[in-house]
Protein backbone atom coordinates (compact mmCIF):
# COMPACT_ATOMS: atom_id res chain seq x y z
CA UNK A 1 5.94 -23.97 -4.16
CA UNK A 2 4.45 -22.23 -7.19
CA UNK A 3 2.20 -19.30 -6.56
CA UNK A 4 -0.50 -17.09 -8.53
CA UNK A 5 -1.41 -14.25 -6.32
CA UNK A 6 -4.45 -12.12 -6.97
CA UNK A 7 -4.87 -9.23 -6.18
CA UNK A 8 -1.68 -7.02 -5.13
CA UNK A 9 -2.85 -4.15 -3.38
CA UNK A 10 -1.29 -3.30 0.46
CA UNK A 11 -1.82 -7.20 1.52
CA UNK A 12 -0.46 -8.46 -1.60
CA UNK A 13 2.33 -6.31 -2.33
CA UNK A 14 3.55 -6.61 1.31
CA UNK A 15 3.03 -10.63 0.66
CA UNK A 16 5.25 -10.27 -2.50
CA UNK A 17 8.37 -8.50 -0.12
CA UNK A 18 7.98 -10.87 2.47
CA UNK A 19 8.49 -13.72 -0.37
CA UNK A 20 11.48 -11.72 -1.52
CA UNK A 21 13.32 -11.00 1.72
CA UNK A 22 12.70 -14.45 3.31
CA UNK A 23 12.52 -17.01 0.01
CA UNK A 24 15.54 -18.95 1.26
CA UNK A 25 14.18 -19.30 4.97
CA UNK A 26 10.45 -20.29 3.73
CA UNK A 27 12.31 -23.42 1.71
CA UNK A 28 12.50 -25.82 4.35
CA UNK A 29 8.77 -25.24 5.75
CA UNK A 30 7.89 -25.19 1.95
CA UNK A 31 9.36 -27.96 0.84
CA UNK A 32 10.90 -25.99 -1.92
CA UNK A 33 11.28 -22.32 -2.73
CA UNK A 34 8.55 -20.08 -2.80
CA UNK A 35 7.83 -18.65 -6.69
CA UNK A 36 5.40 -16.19 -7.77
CA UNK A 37 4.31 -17.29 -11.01
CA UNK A 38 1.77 -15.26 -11.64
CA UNK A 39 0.20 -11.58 -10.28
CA UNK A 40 -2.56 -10.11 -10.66
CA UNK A 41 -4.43 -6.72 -10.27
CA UNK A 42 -7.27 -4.69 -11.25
CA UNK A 43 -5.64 -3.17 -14.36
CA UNK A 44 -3.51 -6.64 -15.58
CA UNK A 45 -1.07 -9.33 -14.74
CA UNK A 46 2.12 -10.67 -15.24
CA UNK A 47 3.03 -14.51 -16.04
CA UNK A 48 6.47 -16.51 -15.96
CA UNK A 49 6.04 -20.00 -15.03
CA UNK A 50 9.93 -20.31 -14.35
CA UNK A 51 9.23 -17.32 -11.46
CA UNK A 52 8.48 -13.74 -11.59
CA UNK A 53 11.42 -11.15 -10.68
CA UNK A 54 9.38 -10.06 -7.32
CA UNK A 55 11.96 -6.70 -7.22
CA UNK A 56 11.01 -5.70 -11.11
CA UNK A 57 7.47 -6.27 -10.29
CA UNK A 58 7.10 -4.16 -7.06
CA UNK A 59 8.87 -1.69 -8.91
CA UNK A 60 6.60 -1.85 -11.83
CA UNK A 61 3.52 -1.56 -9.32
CA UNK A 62 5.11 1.74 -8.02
CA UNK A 63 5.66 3.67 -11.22
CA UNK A 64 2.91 2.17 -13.03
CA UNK A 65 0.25 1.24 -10.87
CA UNK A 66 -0.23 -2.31 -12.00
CA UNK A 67 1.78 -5.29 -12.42
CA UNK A 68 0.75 -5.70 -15.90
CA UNK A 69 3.04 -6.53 -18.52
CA UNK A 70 1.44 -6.05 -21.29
CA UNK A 71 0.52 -9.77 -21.66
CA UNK A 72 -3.02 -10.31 -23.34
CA UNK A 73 -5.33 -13.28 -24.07
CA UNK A 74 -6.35 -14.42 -21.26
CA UNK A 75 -8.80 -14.14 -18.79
CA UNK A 76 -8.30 -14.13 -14.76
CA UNK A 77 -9.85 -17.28 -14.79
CA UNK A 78 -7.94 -19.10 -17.48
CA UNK A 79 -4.64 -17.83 -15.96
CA UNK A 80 -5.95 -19.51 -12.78
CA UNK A 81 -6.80 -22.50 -14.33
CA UNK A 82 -3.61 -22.60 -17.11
CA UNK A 83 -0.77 -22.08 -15.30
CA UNK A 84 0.78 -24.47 -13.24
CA UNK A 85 0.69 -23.60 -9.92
CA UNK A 86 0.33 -25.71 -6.39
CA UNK A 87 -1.65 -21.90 -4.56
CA UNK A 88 -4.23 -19.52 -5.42
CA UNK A 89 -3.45 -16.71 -2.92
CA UNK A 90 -6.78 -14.52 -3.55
CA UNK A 91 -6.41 -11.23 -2.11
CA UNK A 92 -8.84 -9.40 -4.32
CA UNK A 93 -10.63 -6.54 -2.53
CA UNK A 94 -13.64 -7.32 -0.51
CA UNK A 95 -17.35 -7.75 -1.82
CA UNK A 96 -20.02 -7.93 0.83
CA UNK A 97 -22.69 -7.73 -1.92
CA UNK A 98 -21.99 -10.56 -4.38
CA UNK A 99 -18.46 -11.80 -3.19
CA UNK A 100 -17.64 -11.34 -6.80
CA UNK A 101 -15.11 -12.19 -8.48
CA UNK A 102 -13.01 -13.60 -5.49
CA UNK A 103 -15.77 -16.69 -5.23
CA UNK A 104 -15.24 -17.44 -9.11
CA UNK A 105 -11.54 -17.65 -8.58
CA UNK A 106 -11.54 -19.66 -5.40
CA UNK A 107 -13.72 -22.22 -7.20
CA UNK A 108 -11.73 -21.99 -10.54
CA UNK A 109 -8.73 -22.96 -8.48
CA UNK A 110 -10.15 -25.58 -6.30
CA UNK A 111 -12.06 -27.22 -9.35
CA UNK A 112 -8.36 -27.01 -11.34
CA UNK A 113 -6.60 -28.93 -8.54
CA UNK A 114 -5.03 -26.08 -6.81
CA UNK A 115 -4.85 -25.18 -2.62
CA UNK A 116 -6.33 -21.53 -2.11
CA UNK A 117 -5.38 -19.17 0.58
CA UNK A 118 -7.37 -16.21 1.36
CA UNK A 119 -7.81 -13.42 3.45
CA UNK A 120 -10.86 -12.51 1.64
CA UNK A 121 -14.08 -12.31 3.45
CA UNK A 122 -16.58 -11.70 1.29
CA UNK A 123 -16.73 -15.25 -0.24
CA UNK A 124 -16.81 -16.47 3.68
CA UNK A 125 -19.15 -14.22 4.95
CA UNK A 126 -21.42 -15.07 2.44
CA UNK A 127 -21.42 -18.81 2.17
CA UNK A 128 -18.52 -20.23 4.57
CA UNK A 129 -19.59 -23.77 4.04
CA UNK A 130 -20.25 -23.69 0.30
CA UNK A 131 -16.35 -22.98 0.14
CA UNK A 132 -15.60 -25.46 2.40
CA UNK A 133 -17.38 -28.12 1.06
CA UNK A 134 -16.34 -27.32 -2.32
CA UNK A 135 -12.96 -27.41 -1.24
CA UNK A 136 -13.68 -31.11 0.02
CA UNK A 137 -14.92 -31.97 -2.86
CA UNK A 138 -12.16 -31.24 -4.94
CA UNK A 139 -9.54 -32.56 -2.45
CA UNK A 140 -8.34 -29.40 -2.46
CA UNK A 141 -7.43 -27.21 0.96
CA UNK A 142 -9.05 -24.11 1.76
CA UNK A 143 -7.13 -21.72 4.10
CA UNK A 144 -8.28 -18.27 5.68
CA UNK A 145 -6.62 -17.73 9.36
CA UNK A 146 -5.72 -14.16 7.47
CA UNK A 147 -9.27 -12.98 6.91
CA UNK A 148 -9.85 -12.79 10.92
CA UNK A 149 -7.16 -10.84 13.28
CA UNK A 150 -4.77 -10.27 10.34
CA UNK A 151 -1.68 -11.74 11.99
CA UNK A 152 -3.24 -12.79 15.29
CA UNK A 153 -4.25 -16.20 15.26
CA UNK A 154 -8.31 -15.38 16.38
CA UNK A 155 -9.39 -18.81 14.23
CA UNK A 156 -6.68 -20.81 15.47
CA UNK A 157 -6.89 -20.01 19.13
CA UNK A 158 -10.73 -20.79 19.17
CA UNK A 159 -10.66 -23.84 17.66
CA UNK A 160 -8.67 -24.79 20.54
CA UNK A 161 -10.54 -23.89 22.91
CA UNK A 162 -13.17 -25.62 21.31
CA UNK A 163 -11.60 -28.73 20.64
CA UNK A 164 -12.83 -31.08 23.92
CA UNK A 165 -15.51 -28.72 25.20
CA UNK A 166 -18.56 -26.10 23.77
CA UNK A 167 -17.91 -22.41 23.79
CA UNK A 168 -21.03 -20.86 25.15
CA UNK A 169 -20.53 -17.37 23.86
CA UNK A 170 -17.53 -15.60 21.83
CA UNK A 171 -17.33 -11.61 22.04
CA UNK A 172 -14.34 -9.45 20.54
CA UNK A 173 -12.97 -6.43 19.09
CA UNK A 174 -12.70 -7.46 15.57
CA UNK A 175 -11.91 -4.38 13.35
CA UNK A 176 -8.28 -2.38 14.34
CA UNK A 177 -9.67 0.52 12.24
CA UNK A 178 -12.81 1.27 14.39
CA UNK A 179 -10.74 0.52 17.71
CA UNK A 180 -7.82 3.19 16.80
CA UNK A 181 -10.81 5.75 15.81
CA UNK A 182 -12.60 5.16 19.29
CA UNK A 183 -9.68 4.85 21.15
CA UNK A 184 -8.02 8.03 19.71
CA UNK A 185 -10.99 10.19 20.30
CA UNK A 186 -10.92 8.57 24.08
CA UNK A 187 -7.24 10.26 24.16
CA UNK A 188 -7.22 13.44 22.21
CA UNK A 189 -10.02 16.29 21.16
CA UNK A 190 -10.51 14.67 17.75
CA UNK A 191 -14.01 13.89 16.77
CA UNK A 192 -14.43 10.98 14.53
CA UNK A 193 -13.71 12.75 10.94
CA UNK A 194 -10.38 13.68 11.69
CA UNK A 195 -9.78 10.59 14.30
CA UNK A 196 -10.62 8.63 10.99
CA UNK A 197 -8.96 10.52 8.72
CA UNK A 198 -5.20 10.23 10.83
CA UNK A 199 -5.94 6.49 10.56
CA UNK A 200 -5.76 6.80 7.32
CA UNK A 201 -2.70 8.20 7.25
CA UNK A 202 -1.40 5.78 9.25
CA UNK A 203 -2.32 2.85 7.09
CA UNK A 204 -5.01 0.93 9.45
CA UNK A 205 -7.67 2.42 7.41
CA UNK A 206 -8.70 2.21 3.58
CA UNK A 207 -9.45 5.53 1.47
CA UNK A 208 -12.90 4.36 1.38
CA UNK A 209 -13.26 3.01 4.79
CA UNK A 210 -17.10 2.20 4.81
CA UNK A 211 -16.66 -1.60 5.10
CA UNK A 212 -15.06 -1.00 8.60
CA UNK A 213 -17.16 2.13 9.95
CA UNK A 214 -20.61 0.21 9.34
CA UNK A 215 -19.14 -2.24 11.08
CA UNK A 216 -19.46 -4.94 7.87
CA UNK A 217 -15.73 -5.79 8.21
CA UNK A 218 -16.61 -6.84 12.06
CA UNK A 219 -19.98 -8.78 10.80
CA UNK A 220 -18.13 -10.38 8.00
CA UNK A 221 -15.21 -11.55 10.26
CA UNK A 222 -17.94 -12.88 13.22
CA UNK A 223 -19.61 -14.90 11.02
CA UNK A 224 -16.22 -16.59 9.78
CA UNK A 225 -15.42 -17.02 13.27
CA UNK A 226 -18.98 -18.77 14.21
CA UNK A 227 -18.76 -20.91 11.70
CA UNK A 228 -15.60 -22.24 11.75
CA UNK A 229 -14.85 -22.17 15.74
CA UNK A 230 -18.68 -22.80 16.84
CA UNK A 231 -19.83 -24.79 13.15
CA UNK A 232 -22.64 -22.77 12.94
CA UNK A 233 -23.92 -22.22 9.32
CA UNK A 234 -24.59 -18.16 9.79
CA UNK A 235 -24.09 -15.89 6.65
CA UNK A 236 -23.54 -12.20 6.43
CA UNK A 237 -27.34 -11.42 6.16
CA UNK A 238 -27.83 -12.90 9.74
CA UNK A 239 -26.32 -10.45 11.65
CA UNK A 240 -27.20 -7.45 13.66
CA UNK A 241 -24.99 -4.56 12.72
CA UNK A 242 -24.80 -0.89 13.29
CA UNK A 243 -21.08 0.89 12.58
CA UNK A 244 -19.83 3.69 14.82
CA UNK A 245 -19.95 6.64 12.17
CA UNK A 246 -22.54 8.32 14.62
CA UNK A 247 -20.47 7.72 17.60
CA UNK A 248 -19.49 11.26 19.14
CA UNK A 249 -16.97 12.90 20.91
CA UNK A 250 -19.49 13.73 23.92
CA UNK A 251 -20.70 10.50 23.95
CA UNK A 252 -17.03 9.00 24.32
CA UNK A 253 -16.27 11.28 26.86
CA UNK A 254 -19.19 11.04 28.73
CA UNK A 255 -18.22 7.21 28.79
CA UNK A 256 -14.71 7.89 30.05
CA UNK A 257 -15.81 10.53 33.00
CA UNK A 258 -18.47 6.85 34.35
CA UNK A 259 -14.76 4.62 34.43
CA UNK A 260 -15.90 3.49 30.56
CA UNK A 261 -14.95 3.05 27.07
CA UNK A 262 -17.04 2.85 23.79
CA UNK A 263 -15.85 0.20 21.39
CA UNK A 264 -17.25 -1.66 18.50
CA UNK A 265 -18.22 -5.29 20.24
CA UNK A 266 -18.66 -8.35 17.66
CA UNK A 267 -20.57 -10.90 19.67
CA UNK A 268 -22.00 -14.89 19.05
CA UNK A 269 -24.28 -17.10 20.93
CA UNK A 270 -27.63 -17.52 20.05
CA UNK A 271 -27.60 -14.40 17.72
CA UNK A 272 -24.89 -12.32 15.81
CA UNK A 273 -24.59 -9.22 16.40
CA UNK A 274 -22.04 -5.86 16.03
CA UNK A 275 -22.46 -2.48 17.48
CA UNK A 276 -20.79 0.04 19.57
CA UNK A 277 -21.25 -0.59 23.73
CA UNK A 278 -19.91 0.70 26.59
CA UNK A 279 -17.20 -1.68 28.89
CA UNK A 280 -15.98 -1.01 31.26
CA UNK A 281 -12.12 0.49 30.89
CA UNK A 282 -10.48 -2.45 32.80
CA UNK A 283 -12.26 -4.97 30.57
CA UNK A 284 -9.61 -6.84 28.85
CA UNK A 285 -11.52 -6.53 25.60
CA UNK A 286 -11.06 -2.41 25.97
CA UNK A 287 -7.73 -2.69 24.07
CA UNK A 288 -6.43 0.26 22.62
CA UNK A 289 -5.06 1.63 18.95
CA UNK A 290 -5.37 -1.07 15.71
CA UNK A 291 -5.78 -3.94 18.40
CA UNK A 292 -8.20 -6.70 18.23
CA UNK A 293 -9.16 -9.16 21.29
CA UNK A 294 -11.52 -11.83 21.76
CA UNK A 295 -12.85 -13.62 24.18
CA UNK A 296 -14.29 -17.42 24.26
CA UNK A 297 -16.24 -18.35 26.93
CA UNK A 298 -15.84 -22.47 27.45
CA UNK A 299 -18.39 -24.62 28.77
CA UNK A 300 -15.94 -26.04 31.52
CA UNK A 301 -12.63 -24.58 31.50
CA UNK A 302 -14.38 -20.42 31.59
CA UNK A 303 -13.07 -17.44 29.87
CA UNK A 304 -9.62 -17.49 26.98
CA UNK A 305 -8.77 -14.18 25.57
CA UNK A 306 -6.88 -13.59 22.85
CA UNK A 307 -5.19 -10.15 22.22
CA UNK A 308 -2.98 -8.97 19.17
CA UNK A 309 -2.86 -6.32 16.05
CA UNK A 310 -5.69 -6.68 13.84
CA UNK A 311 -4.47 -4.17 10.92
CA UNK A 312 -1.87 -4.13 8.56
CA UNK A 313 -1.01 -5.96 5.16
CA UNK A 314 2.77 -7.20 6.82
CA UNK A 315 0.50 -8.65 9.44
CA UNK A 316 -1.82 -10.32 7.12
CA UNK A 317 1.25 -11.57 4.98
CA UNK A 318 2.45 -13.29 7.63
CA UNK A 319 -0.81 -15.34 8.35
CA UNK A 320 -0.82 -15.66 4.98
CA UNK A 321 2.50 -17.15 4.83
CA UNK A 322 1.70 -19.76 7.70
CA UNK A 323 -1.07 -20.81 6.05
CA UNK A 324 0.87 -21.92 2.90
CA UNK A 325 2.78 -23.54 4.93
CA UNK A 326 0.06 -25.44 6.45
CA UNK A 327 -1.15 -26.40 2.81
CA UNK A 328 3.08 -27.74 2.31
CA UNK A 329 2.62 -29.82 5.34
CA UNK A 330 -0.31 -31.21 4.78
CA UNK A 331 -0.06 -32.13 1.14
CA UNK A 332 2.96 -33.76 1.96
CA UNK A 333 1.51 -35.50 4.79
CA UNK A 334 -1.06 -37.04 2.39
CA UNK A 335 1.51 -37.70 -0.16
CA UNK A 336 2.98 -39.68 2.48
CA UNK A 337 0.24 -41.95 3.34
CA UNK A 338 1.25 -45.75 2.22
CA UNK A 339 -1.18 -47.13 -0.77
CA UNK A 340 -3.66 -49.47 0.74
CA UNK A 341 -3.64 -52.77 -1.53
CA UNK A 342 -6.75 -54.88 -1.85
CA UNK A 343 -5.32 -58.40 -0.76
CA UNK A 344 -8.94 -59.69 -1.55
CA UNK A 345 -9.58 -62.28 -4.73
């Protein structure tokens, strides 16, 4: 399977060693061996059509900070459309405002005959079933089980629970960052600045963390999760949202001294909406540290929950790398198909 992966910051680069360390045991599900023909960044990119050297070009990312080689003459979008390739993996960072330029390269792909797989939301947030659709239309698949509950399977799990029966109401913990920062200041005397700040040392946070702290990473990822689980046709502008900057220490302890915890609650039925609320501290969405949970309520069969880690670009590599192979078996499942001849005269 040939590969042009954009974008190749922490979800990226960690896709790029997971592609190096386990090549020869992604083969079989692949139906050949995964190559990265192509990677690109903010600053450049790097083309070989016969297969990057992943090793040189981590390397080069470290010392250099881009993958660039040098190469000129094309544009993102050319290389996208030019160079063979069966995957777009589009990884770009997140724009809640525009979804620019990840929406351009999803559509270049799709419109050049290519699969994409993203775990970016912006494009999803902001018109899910544009991308869908557009995907149809091409014959192309579209792929984004990474862009909700990084490794944990959030989209997955609900459409199986939706699959006979209506869910009636889905609530969950969708951001790791905001849960370690609440759940931290539940357990030590940090306030939120430095509860924030140690999350950023420990990875589950960005430098510039305001996507998760207004609680737009949370909106985004409801929306996806509406749409696709409940087929709802909600965008990013129809939700409810307030972030948990103003959350304080007195606040979260006064919570813990009444049995509670505060946590930033994504929540569907009628109505979108994010915010910080009080649950009670038994609740099995009051998970702890970079953990997400959800809950779907079914019409018939009552209450699934779902928990796992919801940070992390190894995590999101991983659901990155089951969803290519989803786009291997499928293809070859329609490959498969036997040709339908018209016996008529």
């Amino acid at each position: 399977m040939r590969i042009i992966l954009v974008g190749f910051g922490v979800v990226g680069s960690s896709l790029a060693r997971l592609v190096l360390k386990s090549g020869q045991e992604l083969k079989k599900p692949l139906g050949s061996t995964p190559r990265l023909v192509a990677a690109v960044d903010s600053k450049g990119y790097a083309v070989d059509e016969q297969g990057l050297n992943i090793e040189r070009l981590l390397i080069r990312k470290a010392k250099t900070g881009t993958v660039s080689t040098g190469q000129q003459g094309m544009s993102v979008e050319e290389l996208i459309r030019n160079v063979e390739a069966e995957v777009l993996v589009e990884v770009s960072p997140t724009n809640v405002d525009t979804a620019e330029p990840a929406t351009t390269y999803i559509k270049t792909a799709l419109d050049s005959g290519k699969s994409v797989v993203t775990a970016n939301k912006g494009p999803l947030a902001l018109s899910f079933w544009l991308m869908v659709n557009y995907a149809a239309r091409n014959n192309a698949q579209l792929r984004y089980s990474g862009a909700v509950g990084s490794g944990t399977p959030i989209l997955e799990f609900g459409r199986l629970c939706a699959e006979w029966e209506n869910i009636t109401r889905f609530e969950g913990i969708l951001n790791g960052t905001c849960n370690y920062v609440l759940s931290t200041m539940e357990k030590s005397d940090a306030d939120f600045g430095s509860a924030l700040s140690n999350a950023q040392t420990l990875g589950y946070a960005e430098a510039n963390p305001i996507l998760d702290v207004s609680g737009l990473d949370s909106a985004c990822k409801l929306v996806i999760v509406s749409n696709h689980v409940l087929k709802t046709k909600f965008t990013l502008r129809d939700v409810v949202v307030k972030g948990v900057a103003a959350v304080t220490r007195a606040q979260v302890v006064s919570a813990k001294r009444r049995g509670k915890v505060i946590r930033l609650l994504a929540s569907a039925s009628r109505h979108l909406k994010v915010g910080p609320e009080e649950l009670e501290a038994d609740n099995p969405l009051a998970v702890t540290g970079p953990l997400n949970a959800v809950r779907f309520v079914c019409e018939h069969s009552g209450e699934k929950i779902l928990v796992g880690k919801g940070a992390g670009g190894v995590e999101t590599a991983s659901a990155i790398v089951k969803d290519l192979i989803g786009v291997a078996r499928d293809s070859k499942r329609i490959n498969e198909q036997p040709y339908l001849v018209n016996e008529s005269h």
